[in-house]
PDB file of N, CA and C in Angstrom:
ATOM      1  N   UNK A   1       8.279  -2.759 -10.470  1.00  0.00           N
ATOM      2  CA  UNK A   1       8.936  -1.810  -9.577  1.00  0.00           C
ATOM      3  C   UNK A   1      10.221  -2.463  -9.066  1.00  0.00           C
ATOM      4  N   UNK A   2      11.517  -2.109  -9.435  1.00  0.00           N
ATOM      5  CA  UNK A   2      12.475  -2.295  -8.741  1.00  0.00           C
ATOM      6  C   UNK A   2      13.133  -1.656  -7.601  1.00  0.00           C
ATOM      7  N   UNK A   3      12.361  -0.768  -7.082  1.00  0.00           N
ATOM      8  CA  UNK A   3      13.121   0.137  -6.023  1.00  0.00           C
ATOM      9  C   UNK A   3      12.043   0.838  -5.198  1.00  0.00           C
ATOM     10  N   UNK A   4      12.207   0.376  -3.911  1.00  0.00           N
ATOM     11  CA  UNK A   4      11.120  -0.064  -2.889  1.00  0.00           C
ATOM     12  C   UNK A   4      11.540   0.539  -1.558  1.00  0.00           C
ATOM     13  N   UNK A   5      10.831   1.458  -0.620  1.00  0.00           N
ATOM     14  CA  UNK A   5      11.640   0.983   0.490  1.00  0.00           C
ATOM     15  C   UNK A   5      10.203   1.408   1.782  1.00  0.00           C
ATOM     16  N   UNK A   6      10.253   1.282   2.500  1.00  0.00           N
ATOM     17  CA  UNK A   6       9.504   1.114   3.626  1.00  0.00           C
ATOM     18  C   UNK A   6       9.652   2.168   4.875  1.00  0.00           C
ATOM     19  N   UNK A   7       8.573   3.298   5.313  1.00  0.00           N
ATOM     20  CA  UNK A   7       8.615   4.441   5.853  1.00  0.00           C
ATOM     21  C   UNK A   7       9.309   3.558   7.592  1.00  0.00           C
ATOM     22  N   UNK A   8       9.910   4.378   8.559  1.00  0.00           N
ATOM     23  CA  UNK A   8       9.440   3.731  10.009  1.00  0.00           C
ATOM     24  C   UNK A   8       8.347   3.108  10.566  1.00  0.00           C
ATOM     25  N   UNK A   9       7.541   4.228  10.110  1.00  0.00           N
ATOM     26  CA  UNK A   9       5.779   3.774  10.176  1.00  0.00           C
ATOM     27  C   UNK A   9       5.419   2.477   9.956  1.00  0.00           C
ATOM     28  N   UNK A  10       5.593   2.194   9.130  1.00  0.00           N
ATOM     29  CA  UNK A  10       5.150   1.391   8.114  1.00  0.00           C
ATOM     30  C   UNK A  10       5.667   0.189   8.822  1.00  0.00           C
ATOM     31  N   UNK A  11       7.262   0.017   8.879  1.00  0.00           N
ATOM     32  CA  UNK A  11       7.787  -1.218   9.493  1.00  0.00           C
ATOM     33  C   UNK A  11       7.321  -1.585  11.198  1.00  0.00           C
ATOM     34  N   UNK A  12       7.203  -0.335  11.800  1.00  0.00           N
ATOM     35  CA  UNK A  12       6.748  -0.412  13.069  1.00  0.00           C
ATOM     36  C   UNK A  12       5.167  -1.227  12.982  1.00  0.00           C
ATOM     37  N   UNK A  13       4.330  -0.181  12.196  1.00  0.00           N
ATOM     38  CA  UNK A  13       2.850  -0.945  11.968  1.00  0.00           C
ATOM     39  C   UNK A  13       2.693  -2.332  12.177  1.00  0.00           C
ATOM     40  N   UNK A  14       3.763  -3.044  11.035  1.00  0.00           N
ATOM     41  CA  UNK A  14       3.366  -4.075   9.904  1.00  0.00           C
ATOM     42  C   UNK A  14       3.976  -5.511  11.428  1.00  0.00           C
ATOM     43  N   UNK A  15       4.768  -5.034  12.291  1.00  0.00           N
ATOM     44  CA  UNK A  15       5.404  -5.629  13.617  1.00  0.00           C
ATOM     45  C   UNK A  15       4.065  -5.765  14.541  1.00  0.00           C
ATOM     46  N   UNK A  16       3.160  -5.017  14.208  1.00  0.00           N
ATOM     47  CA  UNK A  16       2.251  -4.807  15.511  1.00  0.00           C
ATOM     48  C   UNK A  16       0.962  -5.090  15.612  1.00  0.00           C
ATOM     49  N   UNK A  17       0.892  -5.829  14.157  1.00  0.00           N
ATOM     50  CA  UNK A  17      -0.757  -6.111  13.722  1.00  0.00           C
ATOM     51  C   UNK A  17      -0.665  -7.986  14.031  1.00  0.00           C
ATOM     52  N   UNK A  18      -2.194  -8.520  14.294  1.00  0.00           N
ATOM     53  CA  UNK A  18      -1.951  -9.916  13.833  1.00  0.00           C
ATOM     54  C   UNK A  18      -1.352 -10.778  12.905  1.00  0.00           C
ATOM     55  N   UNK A  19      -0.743 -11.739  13.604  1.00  0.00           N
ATOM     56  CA  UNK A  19       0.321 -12.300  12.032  1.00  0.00           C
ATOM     57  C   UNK A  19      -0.800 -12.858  10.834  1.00  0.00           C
ATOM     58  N   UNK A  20      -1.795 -12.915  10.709  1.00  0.00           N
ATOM     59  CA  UNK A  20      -2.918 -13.538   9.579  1.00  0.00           C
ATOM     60  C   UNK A  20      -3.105 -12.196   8.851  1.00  0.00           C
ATOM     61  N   UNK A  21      -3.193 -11.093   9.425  1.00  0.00           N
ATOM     62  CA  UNK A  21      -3.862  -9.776   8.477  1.00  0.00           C
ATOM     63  C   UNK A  21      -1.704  -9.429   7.944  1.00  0.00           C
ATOM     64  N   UNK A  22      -0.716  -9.676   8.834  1.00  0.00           N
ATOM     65  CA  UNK A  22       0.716  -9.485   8.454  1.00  0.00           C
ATOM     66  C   UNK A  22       0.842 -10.567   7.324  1.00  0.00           C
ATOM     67  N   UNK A  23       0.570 -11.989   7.220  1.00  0.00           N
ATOM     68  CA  UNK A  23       1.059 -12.402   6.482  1.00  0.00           C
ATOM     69  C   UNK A  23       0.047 -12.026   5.186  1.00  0.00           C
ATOM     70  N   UNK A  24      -1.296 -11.303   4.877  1.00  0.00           N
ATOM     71  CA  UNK A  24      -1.709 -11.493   3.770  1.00  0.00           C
ATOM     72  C   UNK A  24      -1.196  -9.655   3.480  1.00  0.00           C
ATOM     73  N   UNK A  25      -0.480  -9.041   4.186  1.00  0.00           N
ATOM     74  CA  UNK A  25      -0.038  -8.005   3.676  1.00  0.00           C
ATOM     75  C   UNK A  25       1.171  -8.187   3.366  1.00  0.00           C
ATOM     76  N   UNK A  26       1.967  -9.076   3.208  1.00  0.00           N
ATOM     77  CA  UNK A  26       3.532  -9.674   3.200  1.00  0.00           C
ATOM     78  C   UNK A  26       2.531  -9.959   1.508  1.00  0.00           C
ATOM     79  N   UNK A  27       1.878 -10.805   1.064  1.00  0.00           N
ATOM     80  CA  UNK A  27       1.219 -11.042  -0.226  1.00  0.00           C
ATOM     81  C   UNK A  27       0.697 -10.218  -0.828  1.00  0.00           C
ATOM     82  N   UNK A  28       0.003  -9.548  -0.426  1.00  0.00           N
ATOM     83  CA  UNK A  28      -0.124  -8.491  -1.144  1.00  0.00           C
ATOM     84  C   UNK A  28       0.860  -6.996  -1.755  1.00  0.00           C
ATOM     85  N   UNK A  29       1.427  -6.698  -1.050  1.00  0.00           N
ATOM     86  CA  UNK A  29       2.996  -6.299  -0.828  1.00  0.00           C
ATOM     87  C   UNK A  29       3.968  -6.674  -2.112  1.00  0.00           C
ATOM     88  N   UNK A  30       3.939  -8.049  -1.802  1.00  0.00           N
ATOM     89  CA  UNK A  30       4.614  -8.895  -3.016  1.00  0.00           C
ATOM     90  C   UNK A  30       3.876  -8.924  -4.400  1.00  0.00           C
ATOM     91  N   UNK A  31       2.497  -9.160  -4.777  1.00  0.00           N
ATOM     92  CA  UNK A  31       1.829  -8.861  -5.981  1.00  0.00           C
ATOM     93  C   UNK A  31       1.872  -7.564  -6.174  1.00  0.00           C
ATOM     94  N   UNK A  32       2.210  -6.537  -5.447  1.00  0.00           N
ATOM     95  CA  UNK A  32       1.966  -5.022  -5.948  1.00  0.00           C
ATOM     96  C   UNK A  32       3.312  -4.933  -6.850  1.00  0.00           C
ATOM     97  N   UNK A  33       4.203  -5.612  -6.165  1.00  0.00           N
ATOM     98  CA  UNK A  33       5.491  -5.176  -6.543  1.00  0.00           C
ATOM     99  C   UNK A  33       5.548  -6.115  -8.144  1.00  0.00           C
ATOM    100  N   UNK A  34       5.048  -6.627  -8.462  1.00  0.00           N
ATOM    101  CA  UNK A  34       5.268  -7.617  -9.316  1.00  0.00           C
ATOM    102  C   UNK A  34       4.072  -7.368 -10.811  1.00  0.00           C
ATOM    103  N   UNK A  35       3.576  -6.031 -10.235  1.00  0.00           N
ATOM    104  CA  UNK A  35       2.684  -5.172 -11.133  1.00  0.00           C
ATOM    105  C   UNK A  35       3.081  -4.061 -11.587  1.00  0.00           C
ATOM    106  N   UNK A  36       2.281  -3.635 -12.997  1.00  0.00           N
ATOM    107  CA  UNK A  36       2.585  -1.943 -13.565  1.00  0.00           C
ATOM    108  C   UNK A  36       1.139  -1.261 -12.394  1.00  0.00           C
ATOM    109  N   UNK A  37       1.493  -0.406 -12.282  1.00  0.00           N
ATOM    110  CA  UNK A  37       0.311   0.405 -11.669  1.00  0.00           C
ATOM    111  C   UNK A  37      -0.895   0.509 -12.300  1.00  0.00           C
ATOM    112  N   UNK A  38      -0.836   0.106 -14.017  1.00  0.00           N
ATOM    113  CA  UNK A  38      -2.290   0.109 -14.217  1.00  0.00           C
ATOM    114  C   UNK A  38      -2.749  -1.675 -14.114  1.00  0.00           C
ATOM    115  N   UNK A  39      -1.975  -2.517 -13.650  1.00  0.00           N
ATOM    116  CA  UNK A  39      -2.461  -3.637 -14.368  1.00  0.00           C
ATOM    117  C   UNK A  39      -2.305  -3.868 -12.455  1.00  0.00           C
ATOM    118  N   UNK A  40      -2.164  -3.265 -11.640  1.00  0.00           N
ATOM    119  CA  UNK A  40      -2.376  -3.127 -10.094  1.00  0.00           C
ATOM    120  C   UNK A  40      -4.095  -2.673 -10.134  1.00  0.00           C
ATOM    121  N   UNK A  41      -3.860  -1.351 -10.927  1.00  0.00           N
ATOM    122  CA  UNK A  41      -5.356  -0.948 -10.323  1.00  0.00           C
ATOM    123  C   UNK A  41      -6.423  -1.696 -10.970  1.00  0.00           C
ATOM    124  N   UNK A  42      -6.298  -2.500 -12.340  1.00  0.00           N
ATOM    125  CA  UNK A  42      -7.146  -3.026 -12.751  1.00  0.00           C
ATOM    126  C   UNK A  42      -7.193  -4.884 -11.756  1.00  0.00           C
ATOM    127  N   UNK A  43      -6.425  -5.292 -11.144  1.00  0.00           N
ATOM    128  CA  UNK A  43      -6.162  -6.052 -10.258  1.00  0.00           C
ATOM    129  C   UNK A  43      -7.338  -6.149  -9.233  1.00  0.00           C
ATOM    130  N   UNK A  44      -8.427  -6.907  -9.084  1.00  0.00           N
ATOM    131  CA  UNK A  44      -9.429  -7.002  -8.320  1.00  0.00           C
ATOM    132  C   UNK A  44      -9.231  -7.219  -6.906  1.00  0.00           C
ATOM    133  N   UNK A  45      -7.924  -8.048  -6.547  1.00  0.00           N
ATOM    134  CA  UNK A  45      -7.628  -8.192  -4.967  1.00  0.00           C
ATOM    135  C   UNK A  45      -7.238  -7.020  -4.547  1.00  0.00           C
ATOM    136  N   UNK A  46      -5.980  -6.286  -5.254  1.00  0.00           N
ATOM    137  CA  UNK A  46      -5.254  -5.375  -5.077  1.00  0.00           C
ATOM    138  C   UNK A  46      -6.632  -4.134  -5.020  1.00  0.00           C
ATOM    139  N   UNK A  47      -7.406  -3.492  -6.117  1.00  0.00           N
ATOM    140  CA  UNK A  47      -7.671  -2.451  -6.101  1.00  0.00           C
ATOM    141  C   UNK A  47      -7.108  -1.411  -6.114  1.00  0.00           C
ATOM    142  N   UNK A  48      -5.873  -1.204  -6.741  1.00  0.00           N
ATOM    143  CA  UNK A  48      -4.848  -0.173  -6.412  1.00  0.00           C
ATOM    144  C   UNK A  48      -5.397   1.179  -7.011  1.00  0.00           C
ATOM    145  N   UNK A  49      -5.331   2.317  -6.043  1.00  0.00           N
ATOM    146  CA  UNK A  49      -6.327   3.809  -6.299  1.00  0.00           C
ATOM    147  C   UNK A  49      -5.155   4.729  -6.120  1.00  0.00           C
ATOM    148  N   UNK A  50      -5.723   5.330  -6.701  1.00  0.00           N
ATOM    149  CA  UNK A  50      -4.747   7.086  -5.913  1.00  0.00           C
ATOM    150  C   UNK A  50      -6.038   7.183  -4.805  1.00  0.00           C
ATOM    151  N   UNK A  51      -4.878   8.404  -3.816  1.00  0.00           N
ATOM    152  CA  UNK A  51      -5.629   8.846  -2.775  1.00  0.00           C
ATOM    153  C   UNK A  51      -5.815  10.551  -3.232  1.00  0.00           C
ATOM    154  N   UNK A  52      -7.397  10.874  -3.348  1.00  0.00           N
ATOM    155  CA  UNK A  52      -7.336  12.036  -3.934  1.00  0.00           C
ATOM    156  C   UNK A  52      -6.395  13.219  -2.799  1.00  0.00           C
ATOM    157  N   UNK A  53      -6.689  14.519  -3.550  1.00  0.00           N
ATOM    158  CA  UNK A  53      -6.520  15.573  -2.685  1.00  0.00           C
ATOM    159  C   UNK A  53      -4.608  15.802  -2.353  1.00  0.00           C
ATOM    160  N   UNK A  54      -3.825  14.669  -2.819  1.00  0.00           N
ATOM    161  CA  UNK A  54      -2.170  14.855  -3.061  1.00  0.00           C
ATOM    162  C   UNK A  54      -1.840  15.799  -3.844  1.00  0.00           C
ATOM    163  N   UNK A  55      -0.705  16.498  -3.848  1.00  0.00           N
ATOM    164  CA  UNK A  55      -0.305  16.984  -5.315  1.00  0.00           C
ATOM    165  C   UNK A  55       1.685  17.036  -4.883  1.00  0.00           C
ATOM    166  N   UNK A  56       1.528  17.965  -6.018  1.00  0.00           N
ATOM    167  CA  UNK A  56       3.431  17.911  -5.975  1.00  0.00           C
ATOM    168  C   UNK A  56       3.964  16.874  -6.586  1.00  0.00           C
ATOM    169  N   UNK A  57       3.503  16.282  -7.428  1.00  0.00           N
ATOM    170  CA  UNK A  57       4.338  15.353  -8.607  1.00  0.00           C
ATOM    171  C   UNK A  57       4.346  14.272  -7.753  1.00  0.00           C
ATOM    172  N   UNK A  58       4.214  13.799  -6.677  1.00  0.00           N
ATOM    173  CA  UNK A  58       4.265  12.673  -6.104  1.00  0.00           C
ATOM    174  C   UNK A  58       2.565  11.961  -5.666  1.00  0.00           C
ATOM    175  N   UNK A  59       2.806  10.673  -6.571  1.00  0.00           N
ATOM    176  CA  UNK A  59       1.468  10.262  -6.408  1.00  0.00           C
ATOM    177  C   UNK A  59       1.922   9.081  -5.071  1.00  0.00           C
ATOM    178  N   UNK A  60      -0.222   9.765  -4.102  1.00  0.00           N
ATOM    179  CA  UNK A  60      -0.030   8.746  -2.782  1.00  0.00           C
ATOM    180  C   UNK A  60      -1.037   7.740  -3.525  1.00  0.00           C
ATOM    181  N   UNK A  61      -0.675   7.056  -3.000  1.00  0.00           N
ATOM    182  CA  UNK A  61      -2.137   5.608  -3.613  1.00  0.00           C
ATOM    183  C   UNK A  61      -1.956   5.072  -2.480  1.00  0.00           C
ATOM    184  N   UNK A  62      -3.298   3.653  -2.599  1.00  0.00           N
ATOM    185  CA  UNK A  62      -3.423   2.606  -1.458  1.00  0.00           C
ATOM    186  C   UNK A  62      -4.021   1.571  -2.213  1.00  0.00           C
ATOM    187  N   UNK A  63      -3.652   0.546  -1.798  1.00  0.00           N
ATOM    188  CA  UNK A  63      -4.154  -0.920  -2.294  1.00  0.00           C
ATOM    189  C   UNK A  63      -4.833  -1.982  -1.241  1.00  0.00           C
ATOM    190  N   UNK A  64      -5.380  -2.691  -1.183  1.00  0.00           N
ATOM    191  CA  UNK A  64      -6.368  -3.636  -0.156  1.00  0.00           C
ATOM    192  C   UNK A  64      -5.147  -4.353  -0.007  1.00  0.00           C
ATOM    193  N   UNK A  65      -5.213  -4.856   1.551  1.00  0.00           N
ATOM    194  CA  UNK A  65      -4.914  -6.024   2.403  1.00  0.00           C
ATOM    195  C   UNK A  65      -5.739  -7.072   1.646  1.00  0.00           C
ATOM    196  N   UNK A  66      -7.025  -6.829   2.522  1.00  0.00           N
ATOM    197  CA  UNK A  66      -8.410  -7.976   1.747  1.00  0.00           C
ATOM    198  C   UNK A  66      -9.346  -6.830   2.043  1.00  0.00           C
ATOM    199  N   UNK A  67     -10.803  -6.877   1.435  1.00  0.00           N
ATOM    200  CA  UNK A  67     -11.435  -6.031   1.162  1.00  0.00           C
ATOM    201  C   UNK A  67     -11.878  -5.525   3.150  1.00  0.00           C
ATOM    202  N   UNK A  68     -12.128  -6.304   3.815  1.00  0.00           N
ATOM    203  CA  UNK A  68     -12.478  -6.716   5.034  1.00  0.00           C
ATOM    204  C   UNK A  68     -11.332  -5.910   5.874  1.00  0.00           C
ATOM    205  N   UNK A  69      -9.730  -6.098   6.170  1.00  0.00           N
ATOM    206  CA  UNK A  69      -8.708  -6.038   6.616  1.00  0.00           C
ATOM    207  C   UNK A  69      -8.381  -4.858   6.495  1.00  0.00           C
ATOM    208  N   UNK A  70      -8.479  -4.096   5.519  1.00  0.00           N
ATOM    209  CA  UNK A  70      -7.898  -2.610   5.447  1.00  0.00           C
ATOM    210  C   UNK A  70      -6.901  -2.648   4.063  1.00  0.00           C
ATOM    211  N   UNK A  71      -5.974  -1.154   4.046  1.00  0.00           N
ATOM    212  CA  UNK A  71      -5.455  -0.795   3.207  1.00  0.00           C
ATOM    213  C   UNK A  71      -3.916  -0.838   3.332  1.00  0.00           C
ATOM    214  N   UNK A  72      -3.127  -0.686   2.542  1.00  0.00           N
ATOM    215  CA  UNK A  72      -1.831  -0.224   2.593  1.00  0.00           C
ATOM    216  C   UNK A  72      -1.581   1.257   1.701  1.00  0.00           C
ATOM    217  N   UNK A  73      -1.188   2.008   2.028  1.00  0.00           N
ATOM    218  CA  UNK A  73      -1.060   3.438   1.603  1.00  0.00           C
ATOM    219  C   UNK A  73       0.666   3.438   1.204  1.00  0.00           C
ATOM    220  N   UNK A  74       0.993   3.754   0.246  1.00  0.00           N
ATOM    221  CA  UNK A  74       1.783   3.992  -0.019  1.00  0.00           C
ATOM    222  C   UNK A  74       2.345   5.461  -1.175  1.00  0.00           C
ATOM    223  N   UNK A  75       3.442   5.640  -1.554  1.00  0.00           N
ATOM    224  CA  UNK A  75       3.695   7.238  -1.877  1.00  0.00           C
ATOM    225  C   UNK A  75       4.860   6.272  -3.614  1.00  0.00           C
ATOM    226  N   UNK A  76       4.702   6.779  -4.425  1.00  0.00           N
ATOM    227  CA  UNK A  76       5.279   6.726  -5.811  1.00  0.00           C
ATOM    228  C   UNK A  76       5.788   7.792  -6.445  1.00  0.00           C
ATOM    229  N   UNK A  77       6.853   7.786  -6.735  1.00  0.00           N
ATOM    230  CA  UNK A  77       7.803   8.563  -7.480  1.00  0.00           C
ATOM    231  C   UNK A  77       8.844   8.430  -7.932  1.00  0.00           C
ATOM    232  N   UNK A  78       8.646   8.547  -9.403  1.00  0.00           N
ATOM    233  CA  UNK A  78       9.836   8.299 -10.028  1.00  0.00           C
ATOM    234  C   UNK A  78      10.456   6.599 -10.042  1.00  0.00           C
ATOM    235  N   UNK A  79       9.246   6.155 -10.038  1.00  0.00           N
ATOM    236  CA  UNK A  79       9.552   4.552  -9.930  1.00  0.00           C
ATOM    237  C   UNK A  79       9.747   4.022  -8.921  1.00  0.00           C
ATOM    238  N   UNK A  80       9.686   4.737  -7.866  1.00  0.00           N
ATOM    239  CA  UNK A  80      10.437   4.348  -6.550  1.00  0.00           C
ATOM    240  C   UNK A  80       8.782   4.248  -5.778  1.00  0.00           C
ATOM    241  N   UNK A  81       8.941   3.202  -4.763  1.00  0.00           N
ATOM    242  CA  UNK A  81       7.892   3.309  -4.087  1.00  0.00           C
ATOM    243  C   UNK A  81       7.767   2.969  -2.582  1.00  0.00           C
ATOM    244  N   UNK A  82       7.355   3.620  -2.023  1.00  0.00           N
ATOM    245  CA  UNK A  82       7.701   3.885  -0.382  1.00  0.00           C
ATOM    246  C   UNK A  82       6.432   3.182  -0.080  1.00  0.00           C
ATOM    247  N   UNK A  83       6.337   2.383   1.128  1.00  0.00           N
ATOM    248  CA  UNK A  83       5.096   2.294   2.023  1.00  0.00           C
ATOM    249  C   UNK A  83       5.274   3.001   3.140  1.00  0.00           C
ATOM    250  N   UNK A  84       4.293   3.365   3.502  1.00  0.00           N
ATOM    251  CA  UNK A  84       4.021   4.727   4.219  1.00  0.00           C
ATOM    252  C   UNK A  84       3.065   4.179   5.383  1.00  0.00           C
ATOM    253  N   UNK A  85       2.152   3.279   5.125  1.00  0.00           N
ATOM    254  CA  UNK A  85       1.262   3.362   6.493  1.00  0.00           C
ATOM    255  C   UNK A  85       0.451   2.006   5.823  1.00  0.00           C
ATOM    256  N   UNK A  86      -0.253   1.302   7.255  1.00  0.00           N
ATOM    257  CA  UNK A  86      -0.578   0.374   7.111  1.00  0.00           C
ATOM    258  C   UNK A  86      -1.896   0.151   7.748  1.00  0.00           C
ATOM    259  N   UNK A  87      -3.092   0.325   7.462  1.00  0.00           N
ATOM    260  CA  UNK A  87      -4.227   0.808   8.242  1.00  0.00           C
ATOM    261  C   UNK A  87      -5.579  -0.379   8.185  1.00  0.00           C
ATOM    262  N   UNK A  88      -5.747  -1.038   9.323  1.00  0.00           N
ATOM    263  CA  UNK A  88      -6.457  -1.669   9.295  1.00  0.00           C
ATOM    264  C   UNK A  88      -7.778  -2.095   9.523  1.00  0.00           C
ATOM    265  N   UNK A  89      -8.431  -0.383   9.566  1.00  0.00           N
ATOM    266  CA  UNK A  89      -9.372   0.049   9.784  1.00  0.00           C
ATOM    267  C   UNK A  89      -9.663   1.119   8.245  1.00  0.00           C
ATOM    268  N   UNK A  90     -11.107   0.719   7.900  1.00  0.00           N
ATOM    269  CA  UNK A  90     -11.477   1.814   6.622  1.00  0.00           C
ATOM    270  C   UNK A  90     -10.700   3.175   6.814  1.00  0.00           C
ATOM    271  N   UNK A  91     -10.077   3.856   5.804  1.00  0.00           N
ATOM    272  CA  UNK A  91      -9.504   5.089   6.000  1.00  0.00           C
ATOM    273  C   UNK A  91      -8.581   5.405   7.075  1.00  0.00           C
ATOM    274  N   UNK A  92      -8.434   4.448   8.258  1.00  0.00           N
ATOM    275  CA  UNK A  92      -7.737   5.026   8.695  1.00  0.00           C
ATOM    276  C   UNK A  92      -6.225   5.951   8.593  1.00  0.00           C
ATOM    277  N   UNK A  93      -6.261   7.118   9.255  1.00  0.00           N
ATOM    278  CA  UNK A  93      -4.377   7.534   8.852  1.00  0.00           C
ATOM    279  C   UNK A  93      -4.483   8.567   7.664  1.00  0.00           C
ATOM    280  N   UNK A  94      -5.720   8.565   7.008  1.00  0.00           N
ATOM    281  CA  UNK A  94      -5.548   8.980   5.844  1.00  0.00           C
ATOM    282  C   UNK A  94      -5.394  10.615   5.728  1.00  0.00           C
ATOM    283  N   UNK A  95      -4.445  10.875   5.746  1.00  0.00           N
ATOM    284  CA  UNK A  95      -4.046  12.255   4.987  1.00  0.00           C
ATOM    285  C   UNK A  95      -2.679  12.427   4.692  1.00  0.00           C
TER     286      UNK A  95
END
Protein backbone atom coordinates (compact mmCIF):
# COMPACT_ATOMS: atom_id res chain seq x y z
CA UNK A 1 0.00 0.00 0.00
CA UNK A 2 1.42 3.25 -0.94
CA UNK A 3 -1.23 5.69 -0.09
CA UNK A 4 -2.45 5.90 3.42
CA UNK A 5 -4.03 8.44 5.38
CA UNK A 6 -5.60 8.59 8.83
CA UNK A 7 -9.46 9.64 9.73
CA UNK A 8 -9.52 12.64 12.81
CA UNK A 9 -10.81 9.82 14.77
CA UNK A 10 -8.36 7.78 14.39
CA UNK A 11 -5.43 10.33 15.14
CA UNK A 12 -7.35 11.71 18.12
CA UNK A 13 -7.90 7.87 19.43
CA UNK A 14 -4.38 6.65 18.77
CA UNK A 15 -3.16 10.23 21.22
CA UNK A 16 -5.40 8.94 23.96
CA UNK A 17 -4.79 5.31 24.58
CA UNK A 18 -1.73 3.89 26.72
CA UNK A 19 1.62 4.32 25.10
CA UNK A 20 2.26 0.13 25.30
CA UNK A 21 -1.23 -0.75 23.48
CA UNK A 22 0.03 2.93 21.05
CA UNK A 23 3.27 1.65 20.46
CA UNK A 24 2.17 -2.03 19.40
CA UNK A 25 -0.44 -0.26 17.15
CA UNK A 26 2.38 2.08 15.63
CA UNK A 27 3.67 -1.96 14.66
CA UNK A 28 1.11 -3.22 13.65
CA UNK A 29 0.07 -0.24 11.49
CA UNK A 30 3.49 -0.59 9.97
CA UNK A 31 3.24 -4.55 9.06
CA UNK A 32 -0.23 -3.89 7.54
CA UNK A 33 1.22 -1.44 5.37
CA UNK A 34 4.03 -3.58 4.27
CA UNK A 35 1.37 -6.37 3.22
CA UNK A 36 -1.04 -7.43 0.15
CA UNK A 37 -4.39 -7.81 1.86
CA UNK A 38 -4.38 -11.42 1.31
CA UNK A 39 -0.97 -12.16 2.71
CA UNK A 40 -2.42 -9.52 5.78
CA UNK A 41 -5.34 -11.73 6.27
CA UNK A 42 -3.47 -14.87 6.08
CA UNK A 43 -0.97 -13.04 8.68
CA UNK A 44 -1.64 -14.65 12.19
CA UNK A 45 -0.75 -11.41 14.34
CA UNK A 46 -2.51 -9.19 11.98
CA UNK A 47 -5.74 -11.32 11.28
CA UNK A 48 -6.81 -8.93 8.75
CA UNK A 49 -10.96 -9.49 8.06
CA UNK A 50 -13.52 -7.55 6.31
CA UNK A 51 -16.17 -6.18 8.51
CA UNK A 52 -19.37 -7.78 7.25
CA UNK A 53 -22.63 -5.91 6.45
CA UNK A 54 -20.44 -2.75 4.25
CA UNK A 55 -21.24 -2.29 0.75
CA UNK A 56 -20.69 0.44 -1.99
CA UNK A 57 -17.43 -0.73 -3.51
CA UNK A 58 -15.60 0.30 -0.50
CA UNK A 59 -14.25 -2.44 1.59
CA UNK A 60 -14.22 -1.72 5.73
CA UNK A 61 -11.85 -4.33 7.35
CA UNK A 62 -10.05 -4.51 10.81
CA UNK A 63 -6.87 -6.07 11.88
CA UNK A 64 -5.63 -6.96 15.69
CA UNK A 65 -3.57 -4.63 17.86
CA UNK A 66 -2.79 -8.08 19.85
CA UNK A 67 -5.43 -10.57 20.17
CA UNK A 68 -6.06 -9.23 23.96
CA UNK A 69 -5.81 -5.20 23.04
CA UNK A 70 -8.39 -4.76 20.41
CA UNK A 71 -8.71 -3.87 16.75
CA UNK A 72 -7.89 -1.25 14.24
CA UNK A 73 -10.75 -0.71 11.68
CA UNK A 74 -9.93 0.69 8.78
CA UNK A 75 -11.82 1.57 5.14
CA UNK A 76 -9.90 0.46 1.49
CA UNK A 77 -10.35 1.76 -1.77
CA UNK A 78 -8.83 1.85 -4.67
CA UNK A 79 -5.52 1.16 -3.02
CA UNK A 80 -5.84 3.82 -0.76
CA UNK A 81 -6.32 3.09 2.82
CA UNK A 82 -7.78 5.19 5.57
CA UNK A 83 -7.76 4.29 9.35
CA UNK A 84 -10.86 5.06 10.66
CA UNK A 85 -11.06 4.00 14.34
CA UNK A 86 -9.09 2.48 16.88
CA UNK A 87 -10.96 0.28 19.43
CA UNK A 88 -9.69 -1.22 22.31
CA UNK A 89 -12.34 -3.03 23.50
CA UNK A 90 -13.90 -6.32 21.43
CA UNK A 91 -16.09 -4.65 18.70
CA UNK A 92 -16.08 -1.67 19.93
CA UNK A 93 -17.30 1.45 17.40
CA UNK A 94 -18.30 -1.05 15.10
CA UNK A 95 -20.59 0.10 12.43
Amino acid sequence: INNYKYSNKFKERILNIPKSIRAKSIEQIAKRLSLTREEASKNESLNDEPIRGISGGISKRRFYITKSQGRIHYFLDNNVLLFDSLNIQHDEDLN
